[in-house]
PDB file of N, CA and C in Angstrom:
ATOM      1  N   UNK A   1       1.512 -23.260   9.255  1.00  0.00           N
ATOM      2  CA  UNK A   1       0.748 -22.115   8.773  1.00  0.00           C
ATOM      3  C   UNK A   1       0.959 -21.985   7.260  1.00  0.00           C
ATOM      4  N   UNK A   2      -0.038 -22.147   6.553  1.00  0.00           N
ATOM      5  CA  UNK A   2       0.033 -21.358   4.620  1.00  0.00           C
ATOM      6  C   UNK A   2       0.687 -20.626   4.882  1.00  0.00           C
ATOM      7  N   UNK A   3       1.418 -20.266   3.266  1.00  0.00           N
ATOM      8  CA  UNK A   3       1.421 -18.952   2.730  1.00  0.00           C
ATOM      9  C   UNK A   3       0.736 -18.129   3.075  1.00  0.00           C
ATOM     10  N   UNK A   4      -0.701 -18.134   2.795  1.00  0.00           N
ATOM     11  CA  UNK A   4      -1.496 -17.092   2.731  1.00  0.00           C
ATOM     12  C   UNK A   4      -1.967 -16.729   4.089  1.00  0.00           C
ATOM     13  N   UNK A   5      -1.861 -17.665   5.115  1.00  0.00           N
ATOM     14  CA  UNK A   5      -2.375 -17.330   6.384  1.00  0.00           C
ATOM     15  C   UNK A   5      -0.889 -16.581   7.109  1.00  0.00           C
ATOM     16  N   UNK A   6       0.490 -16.667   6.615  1.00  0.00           N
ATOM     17  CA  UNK A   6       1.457 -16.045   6.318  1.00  0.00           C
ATOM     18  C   UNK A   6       1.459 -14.367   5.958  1.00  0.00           C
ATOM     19  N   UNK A   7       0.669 -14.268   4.750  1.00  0.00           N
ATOM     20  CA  UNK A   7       0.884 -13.246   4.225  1.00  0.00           C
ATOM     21  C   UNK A   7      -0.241 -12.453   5.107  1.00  0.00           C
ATOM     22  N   UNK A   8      -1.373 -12.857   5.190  1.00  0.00           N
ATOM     23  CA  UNK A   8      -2.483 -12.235   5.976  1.00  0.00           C
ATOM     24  C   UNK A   8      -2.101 -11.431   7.561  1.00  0.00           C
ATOM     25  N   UNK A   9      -1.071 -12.390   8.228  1.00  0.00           N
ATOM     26  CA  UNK A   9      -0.205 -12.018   9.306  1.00  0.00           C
ATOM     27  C   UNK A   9       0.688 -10.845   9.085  1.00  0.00           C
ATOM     28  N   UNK A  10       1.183 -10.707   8.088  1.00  0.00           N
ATOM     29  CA  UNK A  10       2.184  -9.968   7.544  1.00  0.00           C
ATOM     30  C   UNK A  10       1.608  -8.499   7.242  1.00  0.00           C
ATOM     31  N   UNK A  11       0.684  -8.369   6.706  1.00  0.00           N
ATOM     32  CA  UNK A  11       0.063  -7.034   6.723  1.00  0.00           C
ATOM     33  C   UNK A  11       0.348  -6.003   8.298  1.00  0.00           C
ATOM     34  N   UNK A  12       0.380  -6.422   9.304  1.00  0.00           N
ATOM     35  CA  UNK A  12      -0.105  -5.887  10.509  1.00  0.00           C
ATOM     36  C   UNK A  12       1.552  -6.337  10.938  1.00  0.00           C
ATOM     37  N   UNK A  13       2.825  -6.338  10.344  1.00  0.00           N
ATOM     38  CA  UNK A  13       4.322  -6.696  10.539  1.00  0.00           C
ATOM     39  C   UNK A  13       4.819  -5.023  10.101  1.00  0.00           C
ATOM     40  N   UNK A  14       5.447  -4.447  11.171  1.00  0.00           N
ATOM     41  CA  UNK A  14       6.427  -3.473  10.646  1.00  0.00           C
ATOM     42  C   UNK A  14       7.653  -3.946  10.042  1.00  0.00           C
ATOM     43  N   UNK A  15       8.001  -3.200   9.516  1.00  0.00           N
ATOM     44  CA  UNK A  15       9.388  -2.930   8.953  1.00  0.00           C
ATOM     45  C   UNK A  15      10.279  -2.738   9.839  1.00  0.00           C
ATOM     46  N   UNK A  16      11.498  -3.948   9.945  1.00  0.00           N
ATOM     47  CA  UNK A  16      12.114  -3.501  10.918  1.00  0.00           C
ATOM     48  C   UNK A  16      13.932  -4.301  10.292  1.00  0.00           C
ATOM     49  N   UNK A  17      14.194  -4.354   9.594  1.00  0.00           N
ATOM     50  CA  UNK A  17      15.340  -4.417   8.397  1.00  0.00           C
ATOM     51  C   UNK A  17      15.043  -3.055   7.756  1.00  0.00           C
ATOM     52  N   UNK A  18      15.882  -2.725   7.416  1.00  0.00           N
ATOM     53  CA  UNK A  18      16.269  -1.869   6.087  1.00  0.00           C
ATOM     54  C   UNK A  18      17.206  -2.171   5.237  1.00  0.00           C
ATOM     55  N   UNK A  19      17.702  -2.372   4.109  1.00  0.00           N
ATOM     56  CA  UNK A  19      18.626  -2.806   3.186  1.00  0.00           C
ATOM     57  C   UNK A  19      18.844  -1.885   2.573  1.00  0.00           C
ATOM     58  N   UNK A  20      20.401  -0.918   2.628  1.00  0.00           N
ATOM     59  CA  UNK A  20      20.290   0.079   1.832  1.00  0.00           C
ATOM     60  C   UNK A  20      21.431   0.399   1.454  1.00  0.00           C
ATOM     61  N   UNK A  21      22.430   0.906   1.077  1.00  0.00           N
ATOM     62  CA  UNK A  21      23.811   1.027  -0.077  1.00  0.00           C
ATOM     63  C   UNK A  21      24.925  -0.463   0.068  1.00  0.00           C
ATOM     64  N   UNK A  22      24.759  -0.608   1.525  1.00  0.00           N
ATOM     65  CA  UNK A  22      25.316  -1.457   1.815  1.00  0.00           C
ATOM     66  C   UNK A  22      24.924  -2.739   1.663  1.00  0.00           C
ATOM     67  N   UNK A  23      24.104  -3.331   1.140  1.00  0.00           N
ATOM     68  CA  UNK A  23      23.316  -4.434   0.310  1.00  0.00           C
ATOM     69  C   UNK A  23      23.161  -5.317   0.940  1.00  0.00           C
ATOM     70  N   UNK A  24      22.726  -6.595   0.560  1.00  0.00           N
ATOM     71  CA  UNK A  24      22.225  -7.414   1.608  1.00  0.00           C
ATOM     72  C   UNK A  24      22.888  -7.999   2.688  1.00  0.00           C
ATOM     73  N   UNK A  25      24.363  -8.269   1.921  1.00  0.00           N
ATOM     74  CA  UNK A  25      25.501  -8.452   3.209  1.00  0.00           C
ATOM     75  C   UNK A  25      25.235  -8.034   4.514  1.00  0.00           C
ATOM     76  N   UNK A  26      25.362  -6.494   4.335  1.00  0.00           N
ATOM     77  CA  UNK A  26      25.262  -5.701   5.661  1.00  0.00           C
ATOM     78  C   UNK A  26      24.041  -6.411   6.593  1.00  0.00           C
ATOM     79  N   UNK A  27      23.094  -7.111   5.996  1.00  0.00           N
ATOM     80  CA  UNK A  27      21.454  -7.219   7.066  1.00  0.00           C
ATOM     81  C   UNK A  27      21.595  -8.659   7.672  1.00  0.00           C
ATOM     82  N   UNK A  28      22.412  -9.087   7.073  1.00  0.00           N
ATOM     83  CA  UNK A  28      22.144 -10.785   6.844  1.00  0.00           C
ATOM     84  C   UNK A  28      22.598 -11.258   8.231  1.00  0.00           C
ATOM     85  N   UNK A  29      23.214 -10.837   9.080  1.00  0.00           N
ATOM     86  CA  UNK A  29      23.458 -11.542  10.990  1.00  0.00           C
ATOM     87  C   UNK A  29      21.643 -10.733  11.332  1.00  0.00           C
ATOM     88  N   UNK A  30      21.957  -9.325  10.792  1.00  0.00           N
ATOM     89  CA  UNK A  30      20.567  -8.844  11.712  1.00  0.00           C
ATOM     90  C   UNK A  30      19.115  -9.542  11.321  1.00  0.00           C
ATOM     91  N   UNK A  31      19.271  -9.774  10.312  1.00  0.00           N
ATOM     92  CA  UNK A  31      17.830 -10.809   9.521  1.00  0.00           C
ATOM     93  C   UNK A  31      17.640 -12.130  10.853  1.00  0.00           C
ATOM     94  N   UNK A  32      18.848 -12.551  10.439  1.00  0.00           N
ATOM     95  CA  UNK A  32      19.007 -14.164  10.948  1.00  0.00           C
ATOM     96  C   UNK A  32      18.625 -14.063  11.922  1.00  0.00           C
ATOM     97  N   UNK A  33      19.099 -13.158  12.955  1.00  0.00           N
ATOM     98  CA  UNK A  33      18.721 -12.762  14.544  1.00  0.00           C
ATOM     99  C   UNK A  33      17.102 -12.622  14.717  1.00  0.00           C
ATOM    100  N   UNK A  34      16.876 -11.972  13.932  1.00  0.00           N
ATOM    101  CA  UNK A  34      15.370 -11.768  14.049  1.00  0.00           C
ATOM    102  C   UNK A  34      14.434 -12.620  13.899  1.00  0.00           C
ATOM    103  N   UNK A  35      14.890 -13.608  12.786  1.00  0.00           N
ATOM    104  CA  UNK A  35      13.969 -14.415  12.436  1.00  0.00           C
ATOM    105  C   UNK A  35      14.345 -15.427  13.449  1.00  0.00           C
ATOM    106  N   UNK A  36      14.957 -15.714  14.243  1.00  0.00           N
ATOM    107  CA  UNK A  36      14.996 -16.569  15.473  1.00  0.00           C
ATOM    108  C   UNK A  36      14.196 -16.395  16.498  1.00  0.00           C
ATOM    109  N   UNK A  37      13.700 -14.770  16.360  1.00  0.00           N
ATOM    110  CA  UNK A  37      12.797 -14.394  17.962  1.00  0.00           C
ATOM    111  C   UNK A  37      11.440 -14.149  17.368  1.00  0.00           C
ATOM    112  N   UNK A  38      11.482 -14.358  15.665  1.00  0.00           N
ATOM    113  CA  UNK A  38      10.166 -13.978  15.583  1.00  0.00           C
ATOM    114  C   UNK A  38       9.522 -14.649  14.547  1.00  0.00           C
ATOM    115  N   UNK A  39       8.347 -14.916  14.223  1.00  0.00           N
ATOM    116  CA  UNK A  39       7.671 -15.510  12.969  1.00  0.00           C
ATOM    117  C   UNK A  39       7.945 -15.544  11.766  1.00  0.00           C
ATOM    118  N   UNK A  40       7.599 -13.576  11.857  1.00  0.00           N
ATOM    119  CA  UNK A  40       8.048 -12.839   9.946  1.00  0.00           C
ATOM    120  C   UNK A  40       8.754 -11.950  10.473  1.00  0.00           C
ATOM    121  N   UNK A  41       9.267 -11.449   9.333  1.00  0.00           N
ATOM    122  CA  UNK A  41       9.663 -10.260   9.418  1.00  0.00           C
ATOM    123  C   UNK A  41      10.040  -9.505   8.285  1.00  0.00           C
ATOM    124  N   UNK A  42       9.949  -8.316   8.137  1.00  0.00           N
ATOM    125  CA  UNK A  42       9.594  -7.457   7.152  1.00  0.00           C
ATOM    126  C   UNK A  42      10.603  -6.975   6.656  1.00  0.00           C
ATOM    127  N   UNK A  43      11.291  -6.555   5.677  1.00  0.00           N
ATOM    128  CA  UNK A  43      12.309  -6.214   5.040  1.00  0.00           C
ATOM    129  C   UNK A  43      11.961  -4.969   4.229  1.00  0.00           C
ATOM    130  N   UNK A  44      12.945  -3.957   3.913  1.00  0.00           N
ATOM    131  CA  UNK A  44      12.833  -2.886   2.925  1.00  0.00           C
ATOM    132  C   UNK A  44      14.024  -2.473   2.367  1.00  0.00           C
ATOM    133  N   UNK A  45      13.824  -2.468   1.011  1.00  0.00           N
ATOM    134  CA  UNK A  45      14.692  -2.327   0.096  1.00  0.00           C
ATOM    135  C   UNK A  45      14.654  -1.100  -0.392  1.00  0.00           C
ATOM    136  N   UNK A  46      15.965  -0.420   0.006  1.00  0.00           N
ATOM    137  CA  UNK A  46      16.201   0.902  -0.462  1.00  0.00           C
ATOM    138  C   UNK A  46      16.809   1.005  -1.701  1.00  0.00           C
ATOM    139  N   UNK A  47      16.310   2.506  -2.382  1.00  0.00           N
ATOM    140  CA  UNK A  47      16.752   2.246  -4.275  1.00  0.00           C
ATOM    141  C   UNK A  47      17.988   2.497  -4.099  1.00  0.00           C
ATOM    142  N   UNK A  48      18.879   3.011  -3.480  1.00  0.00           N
ATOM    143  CA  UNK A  48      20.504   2.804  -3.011  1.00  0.00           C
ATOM    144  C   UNK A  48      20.808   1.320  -2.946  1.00  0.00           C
ATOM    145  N   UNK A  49      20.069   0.267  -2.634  1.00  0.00           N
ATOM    146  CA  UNK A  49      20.180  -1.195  -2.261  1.00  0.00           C
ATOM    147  C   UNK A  49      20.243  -2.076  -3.854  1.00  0.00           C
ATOM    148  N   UNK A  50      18.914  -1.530  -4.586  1.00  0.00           N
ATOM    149  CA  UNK A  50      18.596  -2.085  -5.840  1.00  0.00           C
ATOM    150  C   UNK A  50      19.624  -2.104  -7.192  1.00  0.00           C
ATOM    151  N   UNK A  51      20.315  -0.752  -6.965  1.00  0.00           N
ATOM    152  CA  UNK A  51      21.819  -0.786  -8.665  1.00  0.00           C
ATOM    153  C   UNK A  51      20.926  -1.206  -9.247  1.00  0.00           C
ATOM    154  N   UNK A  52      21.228  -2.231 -10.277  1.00  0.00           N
ATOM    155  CA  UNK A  52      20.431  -2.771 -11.357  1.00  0.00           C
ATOM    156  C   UNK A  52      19.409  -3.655 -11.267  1.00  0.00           C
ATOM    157  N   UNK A  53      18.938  -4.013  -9.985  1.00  0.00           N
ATOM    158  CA  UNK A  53      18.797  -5.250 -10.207  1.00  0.00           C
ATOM    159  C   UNK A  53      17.366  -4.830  -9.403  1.00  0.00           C
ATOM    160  N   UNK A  54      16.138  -6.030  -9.292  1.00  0.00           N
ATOM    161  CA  UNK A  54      15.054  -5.973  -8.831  1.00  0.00           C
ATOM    162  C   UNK A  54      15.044  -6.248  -7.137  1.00  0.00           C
ATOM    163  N   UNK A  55      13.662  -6.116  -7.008  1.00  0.00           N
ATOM    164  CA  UNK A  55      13.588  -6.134  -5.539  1.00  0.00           C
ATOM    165  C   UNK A  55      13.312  -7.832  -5.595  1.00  0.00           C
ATOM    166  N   UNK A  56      12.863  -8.375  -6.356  1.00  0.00           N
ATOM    167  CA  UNK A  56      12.371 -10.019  -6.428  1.00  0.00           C
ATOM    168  C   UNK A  56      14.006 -10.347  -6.059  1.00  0.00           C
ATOM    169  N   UNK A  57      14.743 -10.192  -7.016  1.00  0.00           N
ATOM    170  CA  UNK A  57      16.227 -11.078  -6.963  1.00  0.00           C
ATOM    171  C   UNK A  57      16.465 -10.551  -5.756  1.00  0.00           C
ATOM    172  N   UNK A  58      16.983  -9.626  -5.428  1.00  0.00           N
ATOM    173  CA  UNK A  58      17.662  -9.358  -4.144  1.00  0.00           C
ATOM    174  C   UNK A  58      16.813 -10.359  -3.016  1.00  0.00           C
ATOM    175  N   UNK A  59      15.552  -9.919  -2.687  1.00  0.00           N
ATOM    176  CA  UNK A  59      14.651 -10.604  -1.747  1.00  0.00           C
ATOM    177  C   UNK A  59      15.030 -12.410  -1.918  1.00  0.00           C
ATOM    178  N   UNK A  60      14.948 -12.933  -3.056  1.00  0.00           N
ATOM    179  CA  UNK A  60      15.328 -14.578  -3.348  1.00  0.00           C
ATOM    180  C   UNK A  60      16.914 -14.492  -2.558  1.00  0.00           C
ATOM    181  N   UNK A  61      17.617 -13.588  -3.164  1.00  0.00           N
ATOM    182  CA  UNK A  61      19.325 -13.912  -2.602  1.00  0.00           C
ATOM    183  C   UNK A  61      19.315 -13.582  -0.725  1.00  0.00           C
ATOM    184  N   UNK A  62      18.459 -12.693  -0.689  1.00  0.00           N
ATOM    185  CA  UNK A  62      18.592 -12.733   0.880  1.00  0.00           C
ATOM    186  C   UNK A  62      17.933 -14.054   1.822  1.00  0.00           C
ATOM    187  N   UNK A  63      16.863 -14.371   1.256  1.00  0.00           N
ATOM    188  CA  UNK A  63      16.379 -15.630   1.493  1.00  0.00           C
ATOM    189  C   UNK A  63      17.434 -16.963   1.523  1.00  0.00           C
ATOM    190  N   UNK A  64      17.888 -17.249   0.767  1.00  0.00           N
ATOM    191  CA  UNK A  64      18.913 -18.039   1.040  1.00  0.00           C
ATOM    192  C   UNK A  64      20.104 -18.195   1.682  1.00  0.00           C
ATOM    193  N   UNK A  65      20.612 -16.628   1.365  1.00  0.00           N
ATOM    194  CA  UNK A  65      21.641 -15.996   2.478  1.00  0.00           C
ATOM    195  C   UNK A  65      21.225 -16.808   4.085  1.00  0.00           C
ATOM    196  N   UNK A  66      19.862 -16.256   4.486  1.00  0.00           N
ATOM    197  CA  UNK A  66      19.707 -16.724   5.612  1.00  0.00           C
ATOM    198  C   UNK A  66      18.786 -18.241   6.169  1.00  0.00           C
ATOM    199  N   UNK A  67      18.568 -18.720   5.195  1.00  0.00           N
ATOM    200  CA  UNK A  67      17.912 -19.805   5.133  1.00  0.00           C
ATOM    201  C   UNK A  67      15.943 -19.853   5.754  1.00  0.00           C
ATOM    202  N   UNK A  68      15.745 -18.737   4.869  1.00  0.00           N
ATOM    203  CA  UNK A  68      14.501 -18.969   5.021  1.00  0.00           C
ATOM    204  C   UNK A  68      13.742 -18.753   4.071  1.00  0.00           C
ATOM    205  N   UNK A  69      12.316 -18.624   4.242  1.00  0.00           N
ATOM    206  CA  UNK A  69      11.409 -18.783   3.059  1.00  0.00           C
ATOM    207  C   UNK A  69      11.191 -17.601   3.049  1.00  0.00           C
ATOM    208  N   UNK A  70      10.891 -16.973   1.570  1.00  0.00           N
ATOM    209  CA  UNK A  70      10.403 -15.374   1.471  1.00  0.00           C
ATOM    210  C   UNK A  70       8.690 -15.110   0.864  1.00  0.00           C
ATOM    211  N   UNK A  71       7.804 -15.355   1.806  1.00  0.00           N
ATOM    212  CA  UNK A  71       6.705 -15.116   1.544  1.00  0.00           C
ATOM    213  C   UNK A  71       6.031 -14.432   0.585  1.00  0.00           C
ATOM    214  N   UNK A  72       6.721 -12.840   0.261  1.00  0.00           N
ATOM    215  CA  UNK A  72       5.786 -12.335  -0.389  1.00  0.00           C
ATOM    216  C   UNK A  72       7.030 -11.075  -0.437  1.00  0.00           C
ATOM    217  N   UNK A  73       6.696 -10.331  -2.392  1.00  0.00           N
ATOM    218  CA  UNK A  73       7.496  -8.918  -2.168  1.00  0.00           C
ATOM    219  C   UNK A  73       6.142  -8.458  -2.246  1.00  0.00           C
ATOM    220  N   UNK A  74       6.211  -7.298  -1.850  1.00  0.00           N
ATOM    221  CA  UNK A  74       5.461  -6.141  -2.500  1.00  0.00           C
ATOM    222  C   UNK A  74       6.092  -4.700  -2.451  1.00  0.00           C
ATOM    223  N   UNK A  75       5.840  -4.135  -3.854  1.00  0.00           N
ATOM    224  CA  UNK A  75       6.673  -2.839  -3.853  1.00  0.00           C
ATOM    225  C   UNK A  75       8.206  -3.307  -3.413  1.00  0.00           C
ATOM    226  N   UNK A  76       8.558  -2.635  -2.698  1.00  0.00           N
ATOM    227  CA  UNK A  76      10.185  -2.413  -2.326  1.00  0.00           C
ATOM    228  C   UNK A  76      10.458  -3.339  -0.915  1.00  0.00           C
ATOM    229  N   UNK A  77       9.762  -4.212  -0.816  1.00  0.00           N
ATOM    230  CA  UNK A  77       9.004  -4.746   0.710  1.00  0.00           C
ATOM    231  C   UNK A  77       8.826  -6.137   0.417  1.00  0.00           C
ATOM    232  N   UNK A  78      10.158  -7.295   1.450  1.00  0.00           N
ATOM    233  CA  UNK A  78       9.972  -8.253   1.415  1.00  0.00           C
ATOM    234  C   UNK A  78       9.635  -9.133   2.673  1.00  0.00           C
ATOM    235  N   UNK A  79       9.042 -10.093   2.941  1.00  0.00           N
ATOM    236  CA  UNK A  79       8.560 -10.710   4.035  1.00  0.00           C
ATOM    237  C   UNK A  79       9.080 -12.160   4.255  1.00  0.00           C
ATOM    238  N   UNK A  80       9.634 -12.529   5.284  1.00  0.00           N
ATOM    239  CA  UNK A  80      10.686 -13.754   5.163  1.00  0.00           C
ATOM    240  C   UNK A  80       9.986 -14.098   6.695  1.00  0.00           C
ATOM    241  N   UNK A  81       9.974 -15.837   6.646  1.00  0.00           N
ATOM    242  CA  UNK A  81       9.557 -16.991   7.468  1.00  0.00           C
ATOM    243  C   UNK A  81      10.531 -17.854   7.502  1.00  0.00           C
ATOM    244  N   UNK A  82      11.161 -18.471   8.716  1.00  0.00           N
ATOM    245  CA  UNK A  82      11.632 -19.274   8.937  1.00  0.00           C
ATOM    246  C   UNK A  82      10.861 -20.230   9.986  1.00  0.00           C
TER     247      UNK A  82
END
């Protein structure tokens, strides 16, 4: 499947991560888990999550954390494929 036939899927994906004081550490078994039972899955980055730094970097570092591809941010909202 594209990217884009990826991202098109992804619209109609709840949110079902949250990332929030406790930073990406805290998500990274629950990510992994998920992305085993499922396609995408949707991520949200809380401004408690962000300190200094962007939602792009964090979203790239969680991506690798768990070894998958990160489709698309938007806003505070990242979308990861394995």
């Amino acid at each position: 499947m594209s990217d884009q036939e990826l991202r098109k899927e992804a619209h109609d994906v709840d949110v079902t991560v949250w990332v929030g004081k406790g930073g990406i550490e805290a998500v990274i078994e629950e990510l992994s888990d998920q992305l085993a039972d499922r396609t995408l899955v949707k991520v949200k980055f809380l401004r408690s999550a962000r300190g200094g730094t962007t939602v792009e970097d964090l979203a790239t570092e969680l991506a690798e954390e768990v070894n998958a591809d990160l489709i698309e941010t938007r806003g505070n909202t990242a979308v990861y494929h394995r």
